[in-house]
Protein backbone atom coordinates (compact mmCIF):
# COMPACT_ATOMS: atom_id res chain seq x y z
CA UNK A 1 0.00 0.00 0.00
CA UNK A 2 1.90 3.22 -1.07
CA UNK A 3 5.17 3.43 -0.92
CA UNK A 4 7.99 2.29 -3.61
CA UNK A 5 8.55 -0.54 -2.41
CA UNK A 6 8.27 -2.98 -6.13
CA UNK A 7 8.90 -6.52 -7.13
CA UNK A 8 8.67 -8.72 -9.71
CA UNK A 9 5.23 -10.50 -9.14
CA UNK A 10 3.88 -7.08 -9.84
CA UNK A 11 4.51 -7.30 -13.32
CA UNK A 12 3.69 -11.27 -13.78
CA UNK A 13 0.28 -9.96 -14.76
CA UNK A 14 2.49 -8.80 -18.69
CA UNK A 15 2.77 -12.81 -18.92
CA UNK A 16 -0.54 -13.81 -17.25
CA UNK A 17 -3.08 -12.11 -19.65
CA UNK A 18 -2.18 -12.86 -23.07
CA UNK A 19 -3.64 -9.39 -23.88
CA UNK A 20 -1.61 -7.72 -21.74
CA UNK A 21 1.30 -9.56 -22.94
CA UNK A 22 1.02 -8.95 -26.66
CA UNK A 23 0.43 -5.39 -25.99
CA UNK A 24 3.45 -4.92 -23.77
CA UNK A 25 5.83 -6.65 -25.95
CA UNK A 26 4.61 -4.65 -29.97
CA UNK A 27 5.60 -1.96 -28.30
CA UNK A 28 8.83 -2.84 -26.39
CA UNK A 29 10.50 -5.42 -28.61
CA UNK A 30 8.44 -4.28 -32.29
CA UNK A 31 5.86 -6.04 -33.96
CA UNK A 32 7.83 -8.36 -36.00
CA UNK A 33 8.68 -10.24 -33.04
CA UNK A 34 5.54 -10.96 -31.58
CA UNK A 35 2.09 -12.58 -32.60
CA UNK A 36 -0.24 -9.74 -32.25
CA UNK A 37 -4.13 -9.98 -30.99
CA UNK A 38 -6.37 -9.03 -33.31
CA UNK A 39 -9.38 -9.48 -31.40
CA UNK A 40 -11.44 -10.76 -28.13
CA UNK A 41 -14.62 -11.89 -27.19
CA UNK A 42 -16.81 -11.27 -24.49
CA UNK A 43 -20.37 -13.33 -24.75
CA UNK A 44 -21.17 -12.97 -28.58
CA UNK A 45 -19.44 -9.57 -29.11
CA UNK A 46 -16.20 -9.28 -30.91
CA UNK A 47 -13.59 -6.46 -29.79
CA UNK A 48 -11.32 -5.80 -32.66
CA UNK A 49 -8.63 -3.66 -31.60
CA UNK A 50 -8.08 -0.81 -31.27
CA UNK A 51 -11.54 0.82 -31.20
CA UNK A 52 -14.42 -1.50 -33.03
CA UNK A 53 -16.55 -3.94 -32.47
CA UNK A 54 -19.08 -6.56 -33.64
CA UNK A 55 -21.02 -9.52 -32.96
CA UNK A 56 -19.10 -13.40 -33.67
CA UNK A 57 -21.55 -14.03 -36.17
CA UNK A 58 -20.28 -10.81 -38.39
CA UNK A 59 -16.39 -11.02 -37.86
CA UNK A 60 -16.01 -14.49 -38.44
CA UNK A 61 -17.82 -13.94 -41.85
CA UNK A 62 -15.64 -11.14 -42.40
CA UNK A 63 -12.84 -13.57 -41.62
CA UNK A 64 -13.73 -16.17 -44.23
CA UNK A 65 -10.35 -16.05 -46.58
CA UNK A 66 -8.46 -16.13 -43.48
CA UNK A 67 -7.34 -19.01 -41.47
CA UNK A 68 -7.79 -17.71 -37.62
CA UNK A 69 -6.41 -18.83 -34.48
CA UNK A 70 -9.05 -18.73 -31.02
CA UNK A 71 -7.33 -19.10 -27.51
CA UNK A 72 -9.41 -19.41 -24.32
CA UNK A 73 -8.00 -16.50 -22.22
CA UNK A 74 -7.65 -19.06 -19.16
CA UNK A 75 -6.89 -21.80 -20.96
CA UNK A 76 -3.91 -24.10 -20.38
CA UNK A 77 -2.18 -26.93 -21.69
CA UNK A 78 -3.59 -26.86 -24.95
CA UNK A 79 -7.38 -26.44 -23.92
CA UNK A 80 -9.52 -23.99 -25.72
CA UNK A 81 -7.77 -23.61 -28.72
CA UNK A 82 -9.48 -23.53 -32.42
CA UNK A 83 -8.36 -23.36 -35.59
CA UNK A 84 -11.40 -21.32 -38.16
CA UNK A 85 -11.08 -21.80 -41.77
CA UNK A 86 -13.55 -22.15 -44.78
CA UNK A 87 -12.51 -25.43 -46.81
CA UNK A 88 -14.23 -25.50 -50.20
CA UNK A 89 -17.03 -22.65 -49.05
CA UNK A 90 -17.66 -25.10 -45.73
CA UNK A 91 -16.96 -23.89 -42.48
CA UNK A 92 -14.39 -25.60 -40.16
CA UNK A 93 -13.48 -25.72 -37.15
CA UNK A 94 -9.85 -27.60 -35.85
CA UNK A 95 -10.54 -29.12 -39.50
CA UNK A 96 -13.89 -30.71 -39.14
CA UNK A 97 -17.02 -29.49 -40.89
CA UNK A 98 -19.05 -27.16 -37.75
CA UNK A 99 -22.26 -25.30 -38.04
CA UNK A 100 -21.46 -21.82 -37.21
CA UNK A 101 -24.32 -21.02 -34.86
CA UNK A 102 -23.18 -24.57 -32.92
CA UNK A 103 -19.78 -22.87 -32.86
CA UNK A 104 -20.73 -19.53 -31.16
CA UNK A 105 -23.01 -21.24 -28.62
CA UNK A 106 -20.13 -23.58 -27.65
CA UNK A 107 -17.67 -20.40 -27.40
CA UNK A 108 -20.24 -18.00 -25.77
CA UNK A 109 -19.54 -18.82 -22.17
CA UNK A 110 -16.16 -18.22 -22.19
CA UNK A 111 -13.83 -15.29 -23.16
CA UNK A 112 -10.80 -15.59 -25.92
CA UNK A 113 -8.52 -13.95 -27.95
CA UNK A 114 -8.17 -13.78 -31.51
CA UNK A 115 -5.08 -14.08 -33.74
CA UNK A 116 -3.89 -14.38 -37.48
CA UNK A 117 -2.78 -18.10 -37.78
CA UNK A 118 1.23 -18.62 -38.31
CA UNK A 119 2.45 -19.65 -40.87
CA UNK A 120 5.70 -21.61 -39.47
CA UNK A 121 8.88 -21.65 -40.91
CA UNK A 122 9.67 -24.91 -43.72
CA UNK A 123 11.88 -26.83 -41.15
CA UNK A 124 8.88 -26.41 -38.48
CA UNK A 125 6.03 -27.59 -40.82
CA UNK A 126 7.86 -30.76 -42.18
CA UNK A 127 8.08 -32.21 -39.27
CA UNK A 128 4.17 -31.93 -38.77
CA UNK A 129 2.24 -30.01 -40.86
CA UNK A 130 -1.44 -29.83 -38.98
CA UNK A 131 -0.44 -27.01 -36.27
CA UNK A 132 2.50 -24.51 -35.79
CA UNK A 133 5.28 -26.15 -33.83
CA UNK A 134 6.69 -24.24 -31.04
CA UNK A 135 9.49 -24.25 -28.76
CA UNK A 136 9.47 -23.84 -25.23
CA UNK A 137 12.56 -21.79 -24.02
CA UNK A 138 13.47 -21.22 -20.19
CA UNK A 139 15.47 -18.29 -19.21
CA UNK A 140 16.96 -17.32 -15.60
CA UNK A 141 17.49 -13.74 -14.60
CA UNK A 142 20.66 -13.55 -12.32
CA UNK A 143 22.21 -10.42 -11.01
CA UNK A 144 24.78 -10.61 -14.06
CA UNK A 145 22.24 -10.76 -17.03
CA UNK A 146 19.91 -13.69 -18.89
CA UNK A 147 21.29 -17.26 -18.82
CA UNK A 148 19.42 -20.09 -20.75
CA UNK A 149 18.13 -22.56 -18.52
CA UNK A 150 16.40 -25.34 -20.76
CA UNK A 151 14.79 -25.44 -24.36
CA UNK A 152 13.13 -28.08 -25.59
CA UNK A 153 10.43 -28.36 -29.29
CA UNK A 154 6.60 -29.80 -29.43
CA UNK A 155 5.05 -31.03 -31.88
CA UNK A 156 1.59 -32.31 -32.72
CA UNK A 157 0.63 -35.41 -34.03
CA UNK A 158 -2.35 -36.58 -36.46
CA UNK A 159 -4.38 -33.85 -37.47
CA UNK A 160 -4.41 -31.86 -33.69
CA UNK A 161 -4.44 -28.15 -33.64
CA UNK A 162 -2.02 -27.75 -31.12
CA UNK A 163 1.59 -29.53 -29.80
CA UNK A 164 0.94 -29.90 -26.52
CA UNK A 165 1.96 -33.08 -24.63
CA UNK A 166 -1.48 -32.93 -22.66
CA UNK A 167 -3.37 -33.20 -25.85
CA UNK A 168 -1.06 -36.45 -27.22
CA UNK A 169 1.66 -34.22 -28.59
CA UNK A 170 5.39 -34.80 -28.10
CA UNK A 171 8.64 -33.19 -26.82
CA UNK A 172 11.83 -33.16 -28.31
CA UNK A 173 15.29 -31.67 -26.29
CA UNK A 174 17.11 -29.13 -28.07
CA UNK A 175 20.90 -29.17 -27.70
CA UNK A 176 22.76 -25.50 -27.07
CA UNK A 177 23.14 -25.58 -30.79
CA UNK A 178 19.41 -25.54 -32.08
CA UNK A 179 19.92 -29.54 -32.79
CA UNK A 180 17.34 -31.56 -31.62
CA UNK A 181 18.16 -34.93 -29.47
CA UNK A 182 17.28 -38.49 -30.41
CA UNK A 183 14.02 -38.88 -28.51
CA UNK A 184 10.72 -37.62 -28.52
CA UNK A 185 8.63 -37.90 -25.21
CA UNK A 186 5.16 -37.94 -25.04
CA UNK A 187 2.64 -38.77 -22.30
CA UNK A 188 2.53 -42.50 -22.69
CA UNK A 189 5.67 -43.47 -25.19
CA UNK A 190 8.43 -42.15 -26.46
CA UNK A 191 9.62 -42.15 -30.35
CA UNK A 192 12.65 -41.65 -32.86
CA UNK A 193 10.73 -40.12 -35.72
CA UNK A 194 7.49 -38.51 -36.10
CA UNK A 195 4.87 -41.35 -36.84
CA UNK A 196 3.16 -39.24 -39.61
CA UNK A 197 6.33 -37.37 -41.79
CA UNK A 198 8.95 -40.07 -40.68
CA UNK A 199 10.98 -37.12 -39.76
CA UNK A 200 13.85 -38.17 -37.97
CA UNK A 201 14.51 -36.06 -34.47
CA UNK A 202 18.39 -37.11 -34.30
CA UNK A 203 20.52 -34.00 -35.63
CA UNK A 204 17.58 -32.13 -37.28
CA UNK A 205 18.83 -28.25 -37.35
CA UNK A 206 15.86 -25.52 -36.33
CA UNK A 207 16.34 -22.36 -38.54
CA UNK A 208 17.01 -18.93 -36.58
CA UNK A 209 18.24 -20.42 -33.19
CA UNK A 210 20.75 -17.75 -32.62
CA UNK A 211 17.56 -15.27 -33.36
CA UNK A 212 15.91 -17.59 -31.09
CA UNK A 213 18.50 -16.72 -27.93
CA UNK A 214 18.71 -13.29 -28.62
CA UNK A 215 14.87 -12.50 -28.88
CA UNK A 216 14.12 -14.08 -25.61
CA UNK A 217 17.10 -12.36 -24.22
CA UNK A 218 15.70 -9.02 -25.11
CA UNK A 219 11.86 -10.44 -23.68
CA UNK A 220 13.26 -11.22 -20.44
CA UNK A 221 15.50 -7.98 -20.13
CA UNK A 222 12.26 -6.00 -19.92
CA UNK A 223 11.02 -8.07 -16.80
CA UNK A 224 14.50 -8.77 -15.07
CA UNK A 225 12.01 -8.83 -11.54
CA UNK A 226 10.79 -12.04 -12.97
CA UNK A 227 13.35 -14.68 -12.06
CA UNK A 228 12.42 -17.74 -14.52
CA UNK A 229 10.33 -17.26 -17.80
CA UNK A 230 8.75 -20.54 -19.66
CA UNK A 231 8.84 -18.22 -23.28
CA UNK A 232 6.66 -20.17 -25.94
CA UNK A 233 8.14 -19.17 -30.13
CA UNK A 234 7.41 -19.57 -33.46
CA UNK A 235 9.61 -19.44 -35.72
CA UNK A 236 8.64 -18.25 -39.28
CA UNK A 237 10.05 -18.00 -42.48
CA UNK A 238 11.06 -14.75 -41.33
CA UNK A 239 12.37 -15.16 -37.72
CA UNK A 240 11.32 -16.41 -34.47
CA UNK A 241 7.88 -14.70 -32.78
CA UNK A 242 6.90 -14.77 -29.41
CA UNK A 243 3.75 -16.51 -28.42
CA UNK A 244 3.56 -16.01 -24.73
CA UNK A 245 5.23 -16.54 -21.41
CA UNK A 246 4.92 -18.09 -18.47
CA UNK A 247 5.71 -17.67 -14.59
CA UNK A 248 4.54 -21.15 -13.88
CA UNK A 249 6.53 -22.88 -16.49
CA UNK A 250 6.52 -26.77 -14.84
CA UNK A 251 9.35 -28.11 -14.05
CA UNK A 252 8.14 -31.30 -15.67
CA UNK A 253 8.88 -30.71 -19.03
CA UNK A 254 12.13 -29.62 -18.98
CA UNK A 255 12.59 -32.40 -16.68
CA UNK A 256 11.36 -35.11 -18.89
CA UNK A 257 13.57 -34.04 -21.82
CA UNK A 258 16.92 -33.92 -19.81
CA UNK A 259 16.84 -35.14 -16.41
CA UNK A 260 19.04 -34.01 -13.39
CA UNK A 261 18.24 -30.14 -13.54
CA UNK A 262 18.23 -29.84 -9.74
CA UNK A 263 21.73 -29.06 -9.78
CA UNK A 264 21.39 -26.70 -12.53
CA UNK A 265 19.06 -24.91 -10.90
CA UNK A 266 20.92 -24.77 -7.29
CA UNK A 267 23.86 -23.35 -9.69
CA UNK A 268 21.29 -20.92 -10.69
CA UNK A 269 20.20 -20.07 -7.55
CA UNK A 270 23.42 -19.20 -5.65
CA UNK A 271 24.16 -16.67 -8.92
CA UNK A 272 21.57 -14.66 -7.83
């Protein structure tokens, strides 16, 4: 109450609301480096940014050569998440055939956010083609700067909308030099190559990894207070993008992929 007194949970709210966070980082970092929001929802009225709005029903016809991304504002682990598209003059939602007016009653009770869909980088999409790829990346803010704590790459399989490991995608460790490891861990199984390209994880080279470090260098400069940042990317043909970020990153993942991290982290730790 008053006072100067600041730290950093004041600002986790910039990683919390996705709004917020897209907002925050245009502006700080540029455009280019971040997947803006369009749009959000509140019942069955559309807020396009900056200053109009509309009912679902209108935007989403006004969207109809344009594949669009919906995120549930409190969603997590891959819950709430549609892909919109018109295939053939039929519209579709996370690729299956979907009356609209189902659609909007099924959204109505819950808020989201609304963003151009990605269009990932080559590299990204032949490994699986049906949803954008992204990496998780894990920094530390110590008294003497950024250090990169963990980094791993999910993927989806079959036709799902979205790579995470809670709705059956996989994980893939990413050595220091953008290379992923042998082994792909999932929630039941582990695999060598993707069972629908037959990509094999050994070796395979992500474009932009060096862009990849420095961007969420830069990200987590601008919220130092914040010790540990789960940082969710894109990369396009054009660079990596920022998703989101998290506080509450789990442990678990980073885990899985490598193992042993406890000492890492106590190294971590006494740095700061």
């Amino acid at each position: 109450m008053g006072g100067g007194y600041y730290n950093g949970y004041n600002r986790i709210c910039v990683l919390r609301d996705k709004i917020v966070f897209s907002t925050y980082f245009c502006g700080t970092l540029g455009k280019e480096f971040v997947v803006p929001v369009l749009a959000s929802t509140k019942g069955n009225i559309v807020y396009v940014y900056p200053n109009a709005q509309m009912s679902i029903l209108e935007f989403l016809n006004e969207r109809k050569n344009t594949k669009t991304i919906m995120k549930k504002v409190s969603g997590e682990c891959g819950d709430g998440i549609y892909l919109i598209e018109w295939l053939q003059d039929e519209f579709t939602v996370n690729h299956k055939k979907m009356e609209m007016d189902e659609f909007i009653s099924e959204i109505s009770e819950a808020e989201y956010i609304i963003q151009d869909f990605i269009e990932q980088h080559e590299a990204l999409r032949m490994i699986n083609p049906s949803c954008v790829n992204t990496i998780r990346f894990v920094t530390i803010s110590v008294n003497n700067g950024i250090h990169y704590f963990a980094h791993f790459l999910r993927f989806g399989v079959g036709e799902s909308v979205n790579d995470n490991r809670a709705t059956g995608g996989y994980a893939v460790n990413i050595s220091d030099q953008g290379k992923l490891d042998s082994l792909a861990i999932g929630h039941n199984n582990s695999i060598k190559e993707h069972p629908n390209t037959g990509v094999i994880f050994e070796g395979y080279q992500l474009p932009f990894w060096e862009e990849t470090k420095k961007l969420v260098t830069k990200a987590h400069e601008q919220l130092k207070d914040i010790k540990s940042i789960g940082w969710d990317i894109a990369i396009t043909s054009r660079g990596p993008v920022l998703l989101e970020g998290n506080d509450n990153w789990e442990i678990c993942g980073p885990q899985d992929m490598e193992g042993g991290l406890k000492a890492r982290w106590k190294e971590f730790h006494n740095k700061g």
